[in-house]
Protein backbone atom coordinates (compact mmCIF):
# COMPACT_ATOMS: atom_id res chain seq x y z
CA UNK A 1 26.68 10.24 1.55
CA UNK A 2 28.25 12.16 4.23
CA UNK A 3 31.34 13.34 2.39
CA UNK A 4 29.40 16.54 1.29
CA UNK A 5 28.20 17.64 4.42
CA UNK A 6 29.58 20.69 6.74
CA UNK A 7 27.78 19.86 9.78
CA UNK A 8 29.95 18.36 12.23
CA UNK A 9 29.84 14.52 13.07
CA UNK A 10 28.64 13.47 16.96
CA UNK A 11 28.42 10.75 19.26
CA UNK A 12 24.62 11.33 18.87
CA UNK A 13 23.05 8.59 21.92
CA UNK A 14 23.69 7.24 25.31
CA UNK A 15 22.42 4.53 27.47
CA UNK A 16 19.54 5.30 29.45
CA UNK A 17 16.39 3.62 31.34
CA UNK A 18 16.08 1.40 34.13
CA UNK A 19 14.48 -1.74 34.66
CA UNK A 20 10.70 -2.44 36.46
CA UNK A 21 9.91 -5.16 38.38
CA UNK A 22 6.28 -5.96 37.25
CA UNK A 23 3.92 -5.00 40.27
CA UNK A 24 1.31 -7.71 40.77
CA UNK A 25 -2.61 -6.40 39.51
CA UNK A 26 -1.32 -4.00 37.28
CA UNK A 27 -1.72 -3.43 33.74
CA UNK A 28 1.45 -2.72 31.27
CA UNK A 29 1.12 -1.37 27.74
CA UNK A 30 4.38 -3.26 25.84
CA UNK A 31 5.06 -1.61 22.57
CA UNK A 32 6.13 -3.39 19.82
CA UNK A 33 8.57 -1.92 16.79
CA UNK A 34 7.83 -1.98 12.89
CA UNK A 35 10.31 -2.32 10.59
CA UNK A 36 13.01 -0.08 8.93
CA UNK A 37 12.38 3.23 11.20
CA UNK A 38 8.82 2.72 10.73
CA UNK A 39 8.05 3.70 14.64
CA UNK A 40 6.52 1.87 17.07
CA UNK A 41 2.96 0.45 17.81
CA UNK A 42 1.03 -0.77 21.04
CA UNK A 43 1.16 -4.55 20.27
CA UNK A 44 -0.73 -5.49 23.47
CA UNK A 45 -1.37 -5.20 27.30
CA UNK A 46 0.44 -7.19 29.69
CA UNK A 47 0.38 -8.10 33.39
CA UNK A 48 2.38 -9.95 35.91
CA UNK A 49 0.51 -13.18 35.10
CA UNK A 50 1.19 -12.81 31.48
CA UNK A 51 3.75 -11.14 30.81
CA UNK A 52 7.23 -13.54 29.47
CA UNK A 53 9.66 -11.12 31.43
CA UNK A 54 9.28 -10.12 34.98
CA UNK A 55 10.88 -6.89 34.64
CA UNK A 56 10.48 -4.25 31.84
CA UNK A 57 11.40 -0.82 30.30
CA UNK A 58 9.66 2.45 30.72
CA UNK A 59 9.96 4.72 27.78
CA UNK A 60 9.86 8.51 27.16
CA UNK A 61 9.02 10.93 24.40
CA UNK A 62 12.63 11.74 22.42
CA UNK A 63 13.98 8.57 23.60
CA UNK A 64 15.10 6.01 20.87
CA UNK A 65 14.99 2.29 20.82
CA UNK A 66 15.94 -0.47 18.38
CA UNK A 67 16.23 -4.09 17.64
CA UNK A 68 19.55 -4.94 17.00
CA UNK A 69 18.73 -8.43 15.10
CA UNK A 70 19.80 -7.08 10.97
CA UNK A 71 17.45 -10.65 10.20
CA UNK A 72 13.97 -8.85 11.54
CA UNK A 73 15.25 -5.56 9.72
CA UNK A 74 16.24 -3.22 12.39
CA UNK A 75 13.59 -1.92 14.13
CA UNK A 76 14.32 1.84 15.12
CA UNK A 77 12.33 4.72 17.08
CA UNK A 78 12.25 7.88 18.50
CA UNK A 79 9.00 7.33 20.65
CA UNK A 80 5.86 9.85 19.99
CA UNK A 81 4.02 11.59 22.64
CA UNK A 82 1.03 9.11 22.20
CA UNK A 83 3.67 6.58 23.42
CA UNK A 84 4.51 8.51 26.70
CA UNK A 85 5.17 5.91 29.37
CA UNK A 86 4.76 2.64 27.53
CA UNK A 87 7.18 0.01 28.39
CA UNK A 88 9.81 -2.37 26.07
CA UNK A 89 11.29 -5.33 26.71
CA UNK A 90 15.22 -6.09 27.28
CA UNK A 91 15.15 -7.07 23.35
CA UNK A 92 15.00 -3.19 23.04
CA UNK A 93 17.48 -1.47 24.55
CA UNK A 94 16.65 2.20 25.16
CA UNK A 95 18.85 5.34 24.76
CA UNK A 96 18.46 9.29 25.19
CA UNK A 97 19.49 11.38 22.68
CA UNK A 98 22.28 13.71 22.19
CA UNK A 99 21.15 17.51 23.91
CA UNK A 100 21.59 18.82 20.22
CA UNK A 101 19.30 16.21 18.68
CA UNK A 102 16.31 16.09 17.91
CA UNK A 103 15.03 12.58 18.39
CA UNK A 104 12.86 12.77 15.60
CA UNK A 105 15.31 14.04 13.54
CA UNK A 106 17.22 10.70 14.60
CA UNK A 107 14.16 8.91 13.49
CA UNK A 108 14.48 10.55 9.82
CA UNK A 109 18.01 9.57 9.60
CA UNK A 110 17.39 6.00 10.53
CA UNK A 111 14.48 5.48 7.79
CA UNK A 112 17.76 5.64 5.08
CA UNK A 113 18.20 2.71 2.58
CA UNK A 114 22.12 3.67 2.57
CA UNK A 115 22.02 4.37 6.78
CA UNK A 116 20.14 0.51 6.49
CA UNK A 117 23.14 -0.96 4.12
CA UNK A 118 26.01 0.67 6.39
CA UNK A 119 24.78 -0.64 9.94
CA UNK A 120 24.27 -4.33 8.24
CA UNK A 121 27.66 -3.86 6.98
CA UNK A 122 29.04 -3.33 10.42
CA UNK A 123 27.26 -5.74 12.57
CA UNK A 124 29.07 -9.23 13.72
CA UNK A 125 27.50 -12.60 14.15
CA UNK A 126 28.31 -16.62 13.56
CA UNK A 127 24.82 -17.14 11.66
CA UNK A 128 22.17 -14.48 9.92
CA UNK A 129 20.20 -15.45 12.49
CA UNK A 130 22.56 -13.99 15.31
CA UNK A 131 23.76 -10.58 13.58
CA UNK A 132 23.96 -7.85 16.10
CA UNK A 133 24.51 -3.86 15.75
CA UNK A 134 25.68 -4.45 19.30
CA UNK A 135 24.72 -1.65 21.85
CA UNK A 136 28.33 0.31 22.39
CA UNK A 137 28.37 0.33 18.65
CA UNK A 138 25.18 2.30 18.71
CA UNK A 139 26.29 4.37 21.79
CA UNK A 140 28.73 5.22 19.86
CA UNK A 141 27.17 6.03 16.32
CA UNK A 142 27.92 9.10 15.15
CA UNK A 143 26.26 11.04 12.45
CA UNK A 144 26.52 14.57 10.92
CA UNK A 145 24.37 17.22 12.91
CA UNK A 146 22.72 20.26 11.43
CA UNK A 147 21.73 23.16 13.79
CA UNK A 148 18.42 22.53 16.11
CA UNK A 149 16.58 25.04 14.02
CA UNK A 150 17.89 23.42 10.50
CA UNK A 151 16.62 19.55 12.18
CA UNK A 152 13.25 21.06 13.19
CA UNK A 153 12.63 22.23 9.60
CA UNK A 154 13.59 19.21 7.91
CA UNK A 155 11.02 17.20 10.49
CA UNK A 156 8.74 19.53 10.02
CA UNK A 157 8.78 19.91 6.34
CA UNK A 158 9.02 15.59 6.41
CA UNK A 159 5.89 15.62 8.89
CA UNK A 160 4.08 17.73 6.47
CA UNK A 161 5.02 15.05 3.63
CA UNK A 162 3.93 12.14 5.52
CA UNK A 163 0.29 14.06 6.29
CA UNK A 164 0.11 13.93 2.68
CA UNK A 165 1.06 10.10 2.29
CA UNK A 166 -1.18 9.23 5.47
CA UNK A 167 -4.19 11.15 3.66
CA UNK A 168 -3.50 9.46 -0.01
CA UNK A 169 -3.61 6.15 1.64
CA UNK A 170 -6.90 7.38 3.37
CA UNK A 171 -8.45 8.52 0.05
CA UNK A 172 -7.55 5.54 -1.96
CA UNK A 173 -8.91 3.05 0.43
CA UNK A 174 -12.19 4.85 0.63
CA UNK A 175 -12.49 5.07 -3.19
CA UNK A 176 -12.19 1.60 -2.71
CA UNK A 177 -14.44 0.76 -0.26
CA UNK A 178 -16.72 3.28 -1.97
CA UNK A 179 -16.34 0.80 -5.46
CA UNK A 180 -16.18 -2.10 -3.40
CA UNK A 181 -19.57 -1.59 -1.90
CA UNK A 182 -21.34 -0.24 -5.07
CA UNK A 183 -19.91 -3.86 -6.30
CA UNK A 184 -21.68 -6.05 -4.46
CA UNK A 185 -24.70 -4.43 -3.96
CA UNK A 186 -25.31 -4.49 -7.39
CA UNK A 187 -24.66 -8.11 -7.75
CA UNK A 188 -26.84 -8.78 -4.83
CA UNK A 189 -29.94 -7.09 -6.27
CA UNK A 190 -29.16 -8.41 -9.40
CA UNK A 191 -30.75 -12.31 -9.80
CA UNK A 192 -28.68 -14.81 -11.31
CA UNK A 193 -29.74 -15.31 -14.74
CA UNK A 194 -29.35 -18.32 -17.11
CA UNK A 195 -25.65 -17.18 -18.64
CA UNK A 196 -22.94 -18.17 -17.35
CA UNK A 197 -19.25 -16.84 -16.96
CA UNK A 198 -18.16 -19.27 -20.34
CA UNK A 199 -21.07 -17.54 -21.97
CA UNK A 200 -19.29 -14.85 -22.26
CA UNK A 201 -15.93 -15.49 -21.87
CA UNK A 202 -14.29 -19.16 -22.33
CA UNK A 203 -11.35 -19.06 -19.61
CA UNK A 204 -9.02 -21.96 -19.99
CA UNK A 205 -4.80 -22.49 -18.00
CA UNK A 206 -2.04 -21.55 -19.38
CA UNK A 207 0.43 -23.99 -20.37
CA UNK A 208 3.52 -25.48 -17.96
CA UNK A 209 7.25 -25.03 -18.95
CA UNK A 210 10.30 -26.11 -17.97
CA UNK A 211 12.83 -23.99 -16.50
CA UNK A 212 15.73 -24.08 -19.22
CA UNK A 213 12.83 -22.57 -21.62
CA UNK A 214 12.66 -19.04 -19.80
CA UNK A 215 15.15 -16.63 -20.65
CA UNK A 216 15.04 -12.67 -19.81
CA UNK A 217 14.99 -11.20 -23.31
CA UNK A 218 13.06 -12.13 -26.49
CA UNK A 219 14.39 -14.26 -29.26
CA UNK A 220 13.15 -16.42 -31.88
CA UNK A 221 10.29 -19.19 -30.99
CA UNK A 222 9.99 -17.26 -27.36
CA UNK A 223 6.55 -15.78 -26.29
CA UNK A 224 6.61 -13.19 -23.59
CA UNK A 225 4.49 -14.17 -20.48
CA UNK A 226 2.71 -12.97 -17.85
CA UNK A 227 3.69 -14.77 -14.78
CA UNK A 228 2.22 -14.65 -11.42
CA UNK A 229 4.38 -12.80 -10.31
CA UNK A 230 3.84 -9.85 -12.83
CA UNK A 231 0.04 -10.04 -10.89
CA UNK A 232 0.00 -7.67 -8.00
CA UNK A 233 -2.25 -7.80 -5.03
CA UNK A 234 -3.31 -4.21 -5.70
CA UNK A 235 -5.28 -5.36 -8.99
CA UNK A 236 -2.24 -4.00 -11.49
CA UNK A 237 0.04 -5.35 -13.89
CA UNK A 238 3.56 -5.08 -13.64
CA UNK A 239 5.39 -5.48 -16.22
CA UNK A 240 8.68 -4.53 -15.50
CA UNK A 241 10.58 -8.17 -15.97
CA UNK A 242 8.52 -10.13 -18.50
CA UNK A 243 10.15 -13.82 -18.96
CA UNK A 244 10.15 -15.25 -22.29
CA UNK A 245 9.93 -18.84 -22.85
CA UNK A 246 10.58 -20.96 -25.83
CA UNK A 247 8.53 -23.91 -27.59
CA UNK A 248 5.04 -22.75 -26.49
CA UNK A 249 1.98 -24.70 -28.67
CA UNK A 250 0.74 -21.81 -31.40
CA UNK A 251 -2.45 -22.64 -30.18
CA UNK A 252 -2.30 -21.66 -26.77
CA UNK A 253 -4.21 -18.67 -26.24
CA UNK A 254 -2.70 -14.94 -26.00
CA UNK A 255 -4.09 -11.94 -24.60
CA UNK A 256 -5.63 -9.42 -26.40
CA UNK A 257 -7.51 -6.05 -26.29
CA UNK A 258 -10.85 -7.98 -24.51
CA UNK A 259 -8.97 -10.45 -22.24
CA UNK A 260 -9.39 -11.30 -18.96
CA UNK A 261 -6.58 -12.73 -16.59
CA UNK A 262 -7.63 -14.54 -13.19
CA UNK A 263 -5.83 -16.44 -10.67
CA UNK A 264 -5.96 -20.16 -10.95
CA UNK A 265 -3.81 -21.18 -8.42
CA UNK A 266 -1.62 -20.26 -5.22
CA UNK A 267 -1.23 -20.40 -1.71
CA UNK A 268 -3.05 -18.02 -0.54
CA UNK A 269 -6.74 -18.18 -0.87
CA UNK A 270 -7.48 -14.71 -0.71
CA UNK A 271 -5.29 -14.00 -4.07
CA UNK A 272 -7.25 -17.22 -5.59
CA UNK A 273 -9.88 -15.39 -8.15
CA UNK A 274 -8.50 -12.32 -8.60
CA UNK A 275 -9.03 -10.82 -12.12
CA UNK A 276 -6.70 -8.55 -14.08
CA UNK A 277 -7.61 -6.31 -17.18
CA UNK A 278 -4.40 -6.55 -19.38
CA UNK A 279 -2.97 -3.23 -20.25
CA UNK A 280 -1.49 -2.58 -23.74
CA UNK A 281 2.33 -4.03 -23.14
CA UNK A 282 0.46 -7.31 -22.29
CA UNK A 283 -1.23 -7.76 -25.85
CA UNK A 284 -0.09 -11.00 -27.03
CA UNK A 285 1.42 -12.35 -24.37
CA UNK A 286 0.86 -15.86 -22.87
CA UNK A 287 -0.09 -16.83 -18.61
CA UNK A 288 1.53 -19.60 -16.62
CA UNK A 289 -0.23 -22.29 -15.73
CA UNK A 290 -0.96 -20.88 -12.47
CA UNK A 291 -3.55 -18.22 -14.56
CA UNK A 292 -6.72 -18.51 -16.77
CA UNK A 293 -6.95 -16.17 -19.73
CA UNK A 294 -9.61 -16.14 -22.50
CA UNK A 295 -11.15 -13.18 -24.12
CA UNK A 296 -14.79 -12.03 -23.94
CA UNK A 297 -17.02 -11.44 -27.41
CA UNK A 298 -16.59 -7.50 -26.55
CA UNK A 299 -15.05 -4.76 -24.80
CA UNK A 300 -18.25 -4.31 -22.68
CA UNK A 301 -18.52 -7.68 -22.16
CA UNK A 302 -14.79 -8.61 -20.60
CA UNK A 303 -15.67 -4.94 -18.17
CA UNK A 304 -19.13 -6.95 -17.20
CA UNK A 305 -17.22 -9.74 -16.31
CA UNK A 306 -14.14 -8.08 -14.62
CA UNK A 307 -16.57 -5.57 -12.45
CA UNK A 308 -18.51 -8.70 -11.71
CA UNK A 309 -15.46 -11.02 -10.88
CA UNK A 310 -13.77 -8.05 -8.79
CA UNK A 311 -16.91 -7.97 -6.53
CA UNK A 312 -15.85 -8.66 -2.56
CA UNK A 313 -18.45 -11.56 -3.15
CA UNK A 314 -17.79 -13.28 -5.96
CA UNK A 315 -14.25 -13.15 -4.96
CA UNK A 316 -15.13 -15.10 -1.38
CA UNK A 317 -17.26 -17.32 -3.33
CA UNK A 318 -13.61 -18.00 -5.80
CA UNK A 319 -11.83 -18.22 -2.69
CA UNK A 320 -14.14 -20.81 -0.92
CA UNK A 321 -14.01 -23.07 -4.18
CA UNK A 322 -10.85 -23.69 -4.33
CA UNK A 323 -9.84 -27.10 -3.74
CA UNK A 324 -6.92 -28.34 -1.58
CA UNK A 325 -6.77 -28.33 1.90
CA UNK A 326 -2.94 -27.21 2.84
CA UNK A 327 -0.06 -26.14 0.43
CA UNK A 328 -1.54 -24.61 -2.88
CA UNK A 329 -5.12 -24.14 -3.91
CA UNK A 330 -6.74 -24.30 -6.85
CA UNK A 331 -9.43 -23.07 -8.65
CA UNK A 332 -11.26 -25.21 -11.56
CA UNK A 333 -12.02 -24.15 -14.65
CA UNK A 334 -15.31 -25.66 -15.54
CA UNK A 335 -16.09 -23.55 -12.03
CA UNK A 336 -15.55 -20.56 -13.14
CA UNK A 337 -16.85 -21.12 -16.35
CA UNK A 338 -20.05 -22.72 -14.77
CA UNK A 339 -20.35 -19.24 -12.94
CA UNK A 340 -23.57 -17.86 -13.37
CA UNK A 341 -23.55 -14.16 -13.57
CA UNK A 342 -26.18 -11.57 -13.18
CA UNK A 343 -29.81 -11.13 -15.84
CA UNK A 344 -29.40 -7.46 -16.77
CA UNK A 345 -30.35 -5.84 -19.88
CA UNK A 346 -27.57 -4.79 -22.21
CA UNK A 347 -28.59 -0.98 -20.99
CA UNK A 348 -28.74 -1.77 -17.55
CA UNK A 349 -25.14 -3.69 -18.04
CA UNK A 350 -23.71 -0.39 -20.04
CA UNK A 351 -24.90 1.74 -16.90
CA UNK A 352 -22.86 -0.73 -14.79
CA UNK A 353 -19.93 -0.80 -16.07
CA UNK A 354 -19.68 3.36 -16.76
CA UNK A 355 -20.10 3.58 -12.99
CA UNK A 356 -17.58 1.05 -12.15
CA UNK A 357 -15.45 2.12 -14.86
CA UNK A 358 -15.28 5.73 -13.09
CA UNK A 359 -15.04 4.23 -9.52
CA UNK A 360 -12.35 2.31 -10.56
CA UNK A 361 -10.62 4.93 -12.12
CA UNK A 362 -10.50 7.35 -9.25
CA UNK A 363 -9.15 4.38 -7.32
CA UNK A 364 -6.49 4.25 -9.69
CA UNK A 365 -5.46 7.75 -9.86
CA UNK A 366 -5.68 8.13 -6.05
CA UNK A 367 -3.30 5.03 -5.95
CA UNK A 368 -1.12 7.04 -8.29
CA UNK A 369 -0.92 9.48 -6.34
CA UNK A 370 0.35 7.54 -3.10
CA UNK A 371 3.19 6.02 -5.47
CA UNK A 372 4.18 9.09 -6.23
CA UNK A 373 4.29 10.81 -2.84
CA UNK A 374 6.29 7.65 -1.41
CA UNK A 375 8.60 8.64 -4.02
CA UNK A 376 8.91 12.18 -3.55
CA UNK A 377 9.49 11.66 0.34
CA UNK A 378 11.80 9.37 0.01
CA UNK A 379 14.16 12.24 -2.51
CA UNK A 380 12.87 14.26 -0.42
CA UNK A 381 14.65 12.37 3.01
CA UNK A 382 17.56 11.48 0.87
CA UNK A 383 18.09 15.52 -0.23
CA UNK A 384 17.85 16.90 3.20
CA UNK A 385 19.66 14.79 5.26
CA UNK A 386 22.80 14.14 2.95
CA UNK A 387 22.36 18.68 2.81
CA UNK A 388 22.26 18.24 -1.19
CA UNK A 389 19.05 20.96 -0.01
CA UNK A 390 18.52 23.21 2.61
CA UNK A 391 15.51 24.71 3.60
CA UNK A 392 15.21 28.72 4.31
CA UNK A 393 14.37 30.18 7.33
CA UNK A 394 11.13 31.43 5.46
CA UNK A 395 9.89 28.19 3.96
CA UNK A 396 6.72 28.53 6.49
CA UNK A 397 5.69 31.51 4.84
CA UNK A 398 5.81 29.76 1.45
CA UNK A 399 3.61 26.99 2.60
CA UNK A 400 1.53 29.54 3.63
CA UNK A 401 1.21 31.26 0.37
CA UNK A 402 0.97 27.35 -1.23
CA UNK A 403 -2.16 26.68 1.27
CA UNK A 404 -4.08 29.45 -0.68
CA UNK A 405 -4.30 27.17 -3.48
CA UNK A 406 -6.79 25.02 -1.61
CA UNK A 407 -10.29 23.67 -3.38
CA UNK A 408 -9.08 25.63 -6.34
CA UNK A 409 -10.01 22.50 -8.17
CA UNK A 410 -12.74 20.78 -5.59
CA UNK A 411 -16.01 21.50 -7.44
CA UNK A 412 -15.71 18.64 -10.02
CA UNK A 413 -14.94 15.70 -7.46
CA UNK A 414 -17.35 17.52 -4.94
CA UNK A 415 -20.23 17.44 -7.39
CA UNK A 416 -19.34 13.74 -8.56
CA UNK A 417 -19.83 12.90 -4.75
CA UNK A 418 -23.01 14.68 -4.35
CA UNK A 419 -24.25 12.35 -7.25
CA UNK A 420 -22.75 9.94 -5.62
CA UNK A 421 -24.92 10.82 -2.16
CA UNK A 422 -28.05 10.86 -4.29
CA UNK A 423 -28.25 8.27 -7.03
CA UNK A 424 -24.46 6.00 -7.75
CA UNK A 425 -26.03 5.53 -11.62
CA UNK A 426 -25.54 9.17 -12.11
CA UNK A 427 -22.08 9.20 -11.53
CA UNK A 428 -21.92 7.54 -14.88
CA UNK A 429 -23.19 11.08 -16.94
CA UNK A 430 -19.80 12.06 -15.27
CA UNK A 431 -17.38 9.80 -17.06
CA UNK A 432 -14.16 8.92 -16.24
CA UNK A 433 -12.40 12.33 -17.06
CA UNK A 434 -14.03 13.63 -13.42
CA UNK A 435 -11.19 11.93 -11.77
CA UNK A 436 -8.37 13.49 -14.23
CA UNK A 437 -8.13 16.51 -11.58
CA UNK A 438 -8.12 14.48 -8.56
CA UNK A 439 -4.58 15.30 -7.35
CA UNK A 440 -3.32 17.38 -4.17
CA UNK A 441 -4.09 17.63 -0.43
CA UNK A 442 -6.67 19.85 -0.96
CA UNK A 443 -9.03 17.14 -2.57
CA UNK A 444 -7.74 14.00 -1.19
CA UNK A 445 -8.93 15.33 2.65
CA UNK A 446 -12.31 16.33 0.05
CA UNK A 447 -12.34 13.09 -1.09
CA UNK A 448 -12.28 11.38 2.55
CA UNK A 449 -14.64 13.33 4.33
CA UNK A 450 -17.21 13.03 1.29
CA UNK A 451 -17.23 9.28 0.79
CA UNK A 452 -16.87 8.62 4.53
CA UNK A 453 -20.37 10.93 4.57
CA UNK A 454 -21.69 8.98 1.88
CA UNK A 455 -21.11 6.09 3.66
CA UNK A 456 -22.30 7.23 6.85
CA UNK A 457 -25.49 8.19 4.67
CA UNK A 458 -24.78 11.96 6.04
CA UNK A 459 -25.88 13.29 2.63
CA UNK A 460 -26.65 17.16 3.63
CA UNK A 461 -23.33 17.26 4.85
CA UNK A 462 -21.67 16.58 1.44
CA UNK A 463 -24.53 19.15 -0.05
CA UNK A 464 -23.55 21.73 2.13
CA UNK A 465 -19.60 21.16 1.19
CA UNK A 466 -18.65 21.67 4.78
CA UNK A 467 -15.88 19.12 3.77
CA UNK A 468 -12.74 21.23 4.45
CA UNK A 469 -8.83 20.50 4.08
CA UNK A 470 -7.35 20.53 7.77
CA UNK A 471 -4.51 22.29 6.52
């Protein structure tokens, strides 16, 4: 990684800070370090009384810290302004950096898979448990150093990058709450009628196997399956490594354009219920025994079912029903099927599921997005550092030119969310093809200002469009 670098190689840190006594009546904010370079965060407020060490360490913007246990995944920081002043413990020892380093530029270089895989590599201990990057061999770390003005590019062209994955997060989780609210007020003005969930769709386990049966690619008498863990929490499929197991009963039920999958069983309650729509690789596949499956009489019928299922509420409700006090829970089957769901019309139901159907959607697309601009930082990281790119002098200019671009594509999503303000059923005249151009800064800092005004019930402000990109 290194080998193709010019910039010279330097001792980069040194030992610095001094321990505090803890003055009696006095309140000390004690940071706390995530994971991986992932920076720091207040984890609480401590005192003489209550704090477990009687002396501590006072911190400083551009200093760095870390947590030299490889087990809890090396924690690693160059501390922000907002951190100014907090205090660490002796479990993280501080350090100043070099004059020509930047510390956040230190912080970049730490948030490396490969810089991850080469400090494990060199750390010493009897056990996992006790493996130490010991403090002279971080004193004495040395790592290839661009100019000051190259390192303030590349952290400010990375800051720029993570804006843009802090505001995709921001939009996707208010699509969601958005979709997530329209959910279960729906169900709650809607009265329980006389069908139930079997009505519509008969959902029955799938069968047990043993483990010799699996294997990793298909073959005669084996039936691909959909295991649990193919199930993400996020509500999507993955289907990257399908298992395929041998001797399954012909019988047994396989999925299919209208199925449904939900989660019969596992330890934690809060994945108990939840309810997959199978994509297209998943057609006639089997589920575990930890899954239901069946498939609904039609297409509108299994989105009914999954919009209703989905719902915060009737998820709690899953989640409560579960039997089994410790260990595993599980969900029965003649519950769920026992459901009851909602008395709509078949008009009324259509209506539903065209406005959770486009909810949804732009949930998914904004979801895309984030996927995709965690991938592109991460080349992006990986290009800079190892100098496989440099960045001009002039790049400011061409974001400048780049920022011109902005709401060149905001009406559509800006008039879905005015619909939105007014009536949620209208959204559904929309269709799901008002999502399709739901990509870029420009609309994602739309996107959150909108539905947080929606939610707010600040409708003239999302009239007026005075929603504007910060940037």
């Amino acid at each position: 990684m290194r080998g193709g670098l010019a910039w010279p190689s330097v001792d980069c840190l040194h030992r610095c800070g001094t321990a505090e006594s803890l003055d009696e009546g006095r309140e000390y904010p004690l940071l706390g370090m995530r994971m991986y370079g992932g920076g720091p965060y207040l984890r609480e407020t401590v005192t003489s009384d209550n704090s477990k060490a009687s002396r501590l360490y006072r911190v400083s913007r551009g200093q760095f810290s870390l947590q030299p246990n490889v087990r809890v995944g090396w924690r690693l920081w160059a501390g922000p302004l907002e951190f100014d002043g907090a205090y660490v413990s002796n479990e993280f020892p501080v350090f100043a950096c070099h004059e020509d380093l930047l510390g956040d530029y230190l912080r970049l270089w730490f948030q490396q898979p490969t810089v991850w895989q080469e400090i494990e590599s060199r750390s010493t201990g009897t056990t996992k448990s006790r493996t130490r990057f010991k403090e002279q061999d971080l004193a004495r770390y040395a790592l290839p150093l661009p100019p000051l003005a190259v390192q303030r590019r590349i952290v400010d062209l990375m800051e720029h990058l993570d804006n843009q994955v802090n505001q995709a997060v921001a939009s996707q989780q208010a699509a969601s709450r958005l979709l997530h609210r329209f959910l279960d007020e729906w169900v709650a003005s809607s009265p329980a009628g006389e069908q139930s969930v079997g009505d519509l769709c008969k959902f029955r386990s799938g069968p047990s196997w043993a483990a010799a049966d699996e294997a990793t690619v298909p073959g005669a008498d084996r039936t691909p399956v959909v295991k649990i863990t193919n199930t993400r929490p996020d509500g999507t499929l993955d289907l990257q490594q399908l298992v395929y197991v041998r001797g399954l009963p012909a019988s047994g039920h396989r999925l299919d354009d209208n199925s449904l999958i939900v989660i019969r069983t596992n330890g934690n309650r809060d994945r108990i219920g939840n309810v997959y729509r199978p994509s297209e690789d998943a057609i006639g596949c089997a589920v575990s025994a930890f899954q239901f499956s069946g498939s609904a009489l039609s297409t509108t019928s299994r989105d009914f079912l999954y919009w209703f299922l989905k719902a915060p509420s009737t998820q709690q409700s899953m989640s409560e029903a579960a039997s089994g006090t410790t260990g595993l829970g599980n969900l029965a089957a003649r519950w769920l099927n026992s459901l009851p769901i909602p008395a709509a019309g078949n008009e009324e139901i259509k209506e539903f599921v065209a406005i959770a159907n486009c909810l949804g959607h732009l949930s998914d697309v904004l979801l895309s997005e984030h996927a995709a601009l965690t991938d592109l930082r991460g080349a992006c990281l990986q290009a800079l550092l190892s100098g496989q790119v440099t960045l001009p002098a002039s790049y400011d200019e061409l974001l400048g030119v780049a920022s011109m671009t902005v709401f060149s594509e905001a009406s559509t999503v800006q008039g879905w969310l005015v619909a939105a303000a007014d009536e949620p059923r209208l959204v559904a005249r929309a269709g799901p093809g008002f999502a399709a151009g739901c990509h870029g800064c420009h609309l994602r800092a739309l996107v959150v200002g909108c539905v947080d005004a929606v939610e707010s019930g600040d409708r003239r402000r999302v009239r007026s469009g005075s929603m504007r990109c910060s940037r």
